[in-house]
Protein backbone atom coordinates (compact mmCIF):
# COMPACT_ATOMS: atom_id res chain seq x y z
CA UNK A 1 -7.09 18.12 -13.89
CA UNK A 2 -7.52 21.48 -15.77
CA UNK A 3 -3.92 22.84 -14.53
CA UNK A 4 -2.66 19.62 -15.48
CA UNK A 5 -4.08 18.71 -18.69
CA UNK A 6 -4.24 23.01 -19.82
CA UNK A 7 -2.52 22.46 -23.16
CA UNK A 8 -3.83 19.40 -23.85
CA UNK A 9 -7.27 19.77 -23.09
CA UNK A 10 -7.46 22.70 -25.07
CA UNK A 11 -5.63 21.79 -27.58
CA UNK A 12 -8.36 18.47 -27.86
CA UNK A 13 -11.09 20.83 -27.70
CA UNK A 14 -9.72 23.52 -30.04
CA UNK A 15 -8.39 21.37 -32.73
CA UNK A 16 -10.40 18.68 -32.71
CA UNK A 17 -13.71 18.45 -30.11
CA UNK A 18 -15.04 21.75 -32.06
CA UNK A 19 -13.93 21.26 -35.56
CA UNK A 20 -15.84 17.83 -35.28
CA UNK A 21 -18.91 19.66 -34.09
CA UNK A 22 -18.63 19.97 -30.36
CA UNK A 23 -22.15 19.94 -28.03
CA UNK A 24 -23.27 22.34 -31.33
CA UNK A 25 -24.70 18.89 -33.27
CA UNK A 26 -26.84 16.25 -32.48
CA UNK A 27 -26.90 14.13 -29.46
CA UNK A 28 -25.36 10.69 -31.46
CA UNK A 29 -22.68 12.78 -33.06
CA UNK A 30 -21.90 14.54 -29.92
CA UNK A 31 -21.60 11.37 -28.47
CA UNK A 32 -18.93 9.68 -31.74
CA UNK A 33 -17.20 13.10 -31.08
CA UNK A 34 -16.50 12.63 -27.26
CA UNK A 35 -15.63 8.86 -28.23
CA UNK A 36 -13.06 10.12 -30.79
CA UNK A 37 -11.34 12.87 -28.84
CA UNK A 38 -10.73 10.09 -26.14
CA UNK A 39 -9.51 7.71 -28.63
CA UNK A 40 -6.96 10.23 -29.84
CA UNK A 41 -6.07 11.18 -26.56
CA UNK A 42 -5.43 7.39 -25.27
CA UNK A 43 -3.01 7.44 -28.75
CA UNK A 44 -1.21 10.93 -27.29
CA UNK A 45 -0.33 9.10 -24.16
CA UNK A 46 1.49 6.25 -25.76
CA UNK A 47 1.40 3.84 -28.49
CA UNK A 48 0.33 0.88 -26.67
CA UNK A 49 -3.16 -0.85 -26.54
CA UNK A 50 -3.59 -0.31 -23.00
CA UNK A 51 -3.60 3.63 -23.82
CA UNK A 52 -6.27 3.32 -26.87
CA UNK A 53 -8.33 1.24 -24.70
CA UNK A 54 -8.00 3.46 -21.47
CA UNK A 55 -9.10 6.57 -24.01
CA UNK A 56 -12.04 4.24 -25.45
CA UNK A 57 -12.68 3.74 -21.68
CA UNK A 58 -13.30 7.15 -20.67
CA UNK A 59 -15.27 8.25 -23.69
CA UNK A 60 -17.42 5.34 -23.48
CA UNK A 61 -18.02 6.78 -19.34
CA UNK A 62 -18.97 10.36 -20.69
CA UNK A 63 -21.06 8.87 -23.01
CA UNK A 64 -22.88 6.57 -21.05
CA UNK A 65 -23.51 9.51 -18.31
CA UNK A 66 -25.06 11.64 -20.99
CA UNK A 67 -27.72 9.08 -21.35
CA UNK A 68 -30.51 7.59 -18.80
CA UNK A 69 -27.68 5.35 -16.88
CA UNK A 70 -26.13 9.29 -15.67
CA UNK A 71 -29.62 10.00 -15.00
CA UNK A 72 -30.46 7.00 -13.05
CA UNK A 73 -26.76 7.43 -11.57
CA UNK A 74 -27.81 10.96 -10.03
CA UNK A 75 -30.82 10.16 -8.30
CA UNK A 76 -28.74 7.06 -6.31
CA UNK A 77 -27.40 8.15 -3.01
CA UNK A 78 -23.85 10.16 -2.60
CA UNK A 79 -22.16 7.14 -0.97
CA UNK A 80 -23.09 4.86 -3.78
CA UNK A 81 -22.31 7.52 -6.68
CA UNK A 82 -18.83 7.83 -4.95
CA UNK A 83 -18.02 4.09 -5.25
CA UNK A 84 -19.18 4.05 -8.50
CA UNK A 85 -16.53 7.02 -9.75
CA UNK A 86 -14.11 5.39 -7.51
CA UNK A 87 -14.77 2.07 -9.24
CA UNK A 88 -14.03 3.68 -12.46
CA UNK A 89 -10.76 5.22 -11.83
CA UNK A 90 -9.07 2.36 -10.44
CA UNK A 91 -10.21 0.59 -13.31
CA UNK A 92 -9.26 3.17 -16.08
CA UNK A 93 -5.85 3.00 -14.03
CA UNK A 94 -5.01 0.20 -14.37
CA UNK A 95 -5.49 0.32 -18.20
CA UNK A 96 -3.18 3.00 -17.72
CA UNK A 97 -0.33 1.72 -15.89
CA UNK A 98 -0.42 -1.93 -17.21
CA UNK A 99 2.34 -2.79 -19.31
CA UNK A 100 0.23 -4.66 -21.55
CA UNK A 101 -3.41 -5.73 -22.14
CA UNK A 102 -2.88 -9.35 -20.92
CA UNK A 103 -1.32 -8.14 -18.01
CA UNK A 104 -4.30 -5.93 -17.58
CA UNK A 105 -6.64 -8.61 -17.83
CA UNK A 106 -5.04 -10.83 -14.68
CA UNK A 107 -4.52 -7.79 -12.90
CA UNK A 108 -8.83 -6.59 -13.30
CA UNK A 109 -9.16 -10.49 -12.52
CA UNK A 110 -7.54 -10.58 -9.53
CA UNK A 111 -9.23 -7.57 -8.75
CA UNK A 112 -12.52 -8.89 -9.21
CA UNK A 113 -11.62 -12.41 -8.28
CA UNK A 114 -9.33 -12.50 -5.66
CA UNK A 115 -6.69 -15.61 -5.52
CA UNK A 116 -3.38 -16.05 -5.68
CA UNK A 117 -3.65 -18.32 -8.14
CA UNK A 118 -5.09 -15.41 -10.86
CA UNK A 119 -1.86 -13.29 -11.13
CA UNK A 120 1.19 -14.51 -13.56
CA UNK A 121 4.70 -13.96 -11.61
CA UNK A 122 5.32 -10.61 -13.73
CA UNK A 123 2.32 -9.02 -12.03
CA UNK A 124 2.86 -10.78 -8.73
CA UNK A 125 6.77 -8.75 -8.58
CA UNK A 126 4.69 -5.48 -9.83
CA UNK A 127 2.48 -5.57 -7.08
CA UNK A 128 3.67 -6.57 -4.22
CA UNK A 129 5.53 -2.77 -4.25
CA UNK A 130 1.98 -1.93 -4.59
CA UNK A 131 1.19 -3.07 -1.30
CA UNK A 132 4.33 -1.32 0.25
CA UNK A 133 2.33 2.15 -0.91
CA UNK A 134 -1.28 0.36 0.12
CA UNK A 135 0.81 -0.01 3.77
CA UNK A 136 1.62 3.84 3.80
CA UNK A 137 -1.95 4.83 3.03
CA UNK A 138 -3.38 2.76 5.33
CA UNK A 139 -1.49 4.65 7.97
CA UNK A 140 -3.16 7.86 7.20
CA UNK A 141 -6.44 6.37 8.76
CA UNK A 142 -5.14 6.84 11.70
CA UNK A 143 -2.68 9.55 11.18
CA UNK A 144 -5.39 11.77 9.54
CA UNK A 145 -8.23 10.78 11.93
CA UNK A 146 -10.58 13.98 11.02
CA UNK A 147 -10.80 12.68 7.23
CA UNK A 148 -11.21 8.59 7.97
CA UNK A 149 -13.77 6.42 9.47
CA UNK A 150 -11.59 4.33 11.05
CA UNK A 151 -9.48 7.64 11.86
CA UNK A 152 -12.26 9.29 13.54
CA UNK A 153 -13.24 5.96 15.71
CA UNK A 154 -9.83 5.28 16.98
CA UNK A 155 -9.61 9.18 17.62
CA UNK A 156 -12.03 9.31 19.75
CA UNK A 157 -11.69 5.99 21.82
CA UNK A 158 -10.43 5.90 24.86
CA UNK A 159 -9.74 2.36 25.25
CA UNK A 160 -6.07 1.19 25.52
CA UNK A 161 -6.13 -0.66 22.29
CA UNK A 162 -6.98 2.48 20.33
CA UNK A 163 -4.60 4.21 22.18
CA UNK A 164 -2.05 1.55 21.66
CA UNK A 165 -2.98 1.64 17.71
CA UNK A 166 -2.67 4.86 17.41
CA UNK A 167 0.87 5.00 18.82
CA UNK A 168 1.90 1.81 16.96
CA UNK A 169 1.16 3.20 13.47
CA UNK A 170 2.60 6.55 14.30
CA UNK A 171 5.76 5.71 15.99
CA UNK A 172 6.43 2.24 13.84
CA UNK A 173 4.41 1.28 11.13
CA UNK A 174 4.01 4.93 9.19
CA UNK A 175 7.46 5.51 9.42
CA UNK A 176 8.30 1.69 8.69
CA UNK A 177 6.06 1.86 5.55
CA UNK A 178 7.73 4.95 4.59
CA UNK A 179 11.33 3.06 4.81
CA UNK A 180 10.24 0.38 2.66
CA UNK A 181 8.88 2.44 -0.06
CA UNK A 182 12.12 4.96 -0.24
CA UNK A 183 14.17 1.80 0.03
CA UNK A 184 12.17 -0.48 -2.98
CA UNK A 185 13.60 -0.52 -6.58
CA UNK A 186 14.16 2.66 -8.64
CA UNK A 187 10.36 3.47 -9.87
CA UNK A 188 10.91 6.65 -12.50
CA UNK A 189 8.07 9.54 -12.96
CA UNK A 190 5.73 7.91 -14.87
CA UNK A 191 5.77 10.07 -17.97
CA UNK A 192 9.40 10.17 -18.35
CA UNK A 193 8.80 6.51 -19.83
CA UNK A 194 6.95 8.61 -22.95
């Protein structure tokens, strides 16, 4: 993030984050300061709803774990504090990538809701390359077995289907996966589209 986001995260916290007061005022104002410098920085990314929303989204997360909720989030187990950060990104993501906040809104709902039925025809085309990149990390479960749970049981079994999956998604599906994603429509870097 910080090699990333150098020039602008400094530039956020030099020019705005401690003009506005920084952590040097009061724990409200702190709080309306971390809200605006991700409001402005959602606005810096593009001049779209889905990017001032995303930006309200994240300083509405550092708030909230300044108060009891971040508290209460650190005494819950590792596993569950992982899902929850996990749960977060893919949400603030799709803000992010959306083209537009109704779009975001059947995209979240079929998220959360799952039926076919949910998605408009737009978002239907947009994901189903989706799943084409969903097929290729799926494959690292078994390619990468010391870093999966899945990975690690087939690894280690000695039965003839494990065997048999391992060699399928190795020899076929990884590199089929692969294929399909190289051979899908042109999908530029996504901040040449700024």
């Amino acid at each position: 993030w910080r090699r990333w986001h150098i020039s602008l995260s400094s530039w956020f916290r030099d020019y705005l984050y401690s003009p506005l007061g920084g952590n040097r005022c009061s724990g409200p104002r702190n709080m309306l300061n971390l809200v605006i410098v991700f409001f402005l920085c959602g606005l810096w990314h593009g001049a779209n709803w889905t990017f001032v929303v995303w930006g309200l989204y994240h300083g509405v997360f550092l708030v909230l774990e300044r108060t009891r909720f971040g508290a209460l989030m650190e005494r819950l187990p590792r596993v569950l504090r992982h899902g929850y950060a996990l749960l977060a990104v893919i949400f603030g993501w799709v803000l992010f990538r959306a083209p537009g906040l109704k779009a975001t809104y059947h995209i979240v709902k079929a998220m959360v809701i799952p039926s076919g039925f949910a998605l408009d025809a737009t978002t239907q085309v947009a994901l189903t390359r989706e799943r084409l990149v969903v097929l290729v990390l799926a494959s690292t479960v078994v390619l990468l077995p010391r870093g999966f749970v899945l990975g690690r049981v087939l690894d280690a079994s000695t039965t003839r289907i494990a065997a048999f999956a391992r060699f399928a998604v190795c020899t076929v599906g990884a590199p089929y996966a692969a294929l399909l994603v190289a051979a899908g429509t042109f999908s530029p870097f996504l901040y040449f589209q700024f």
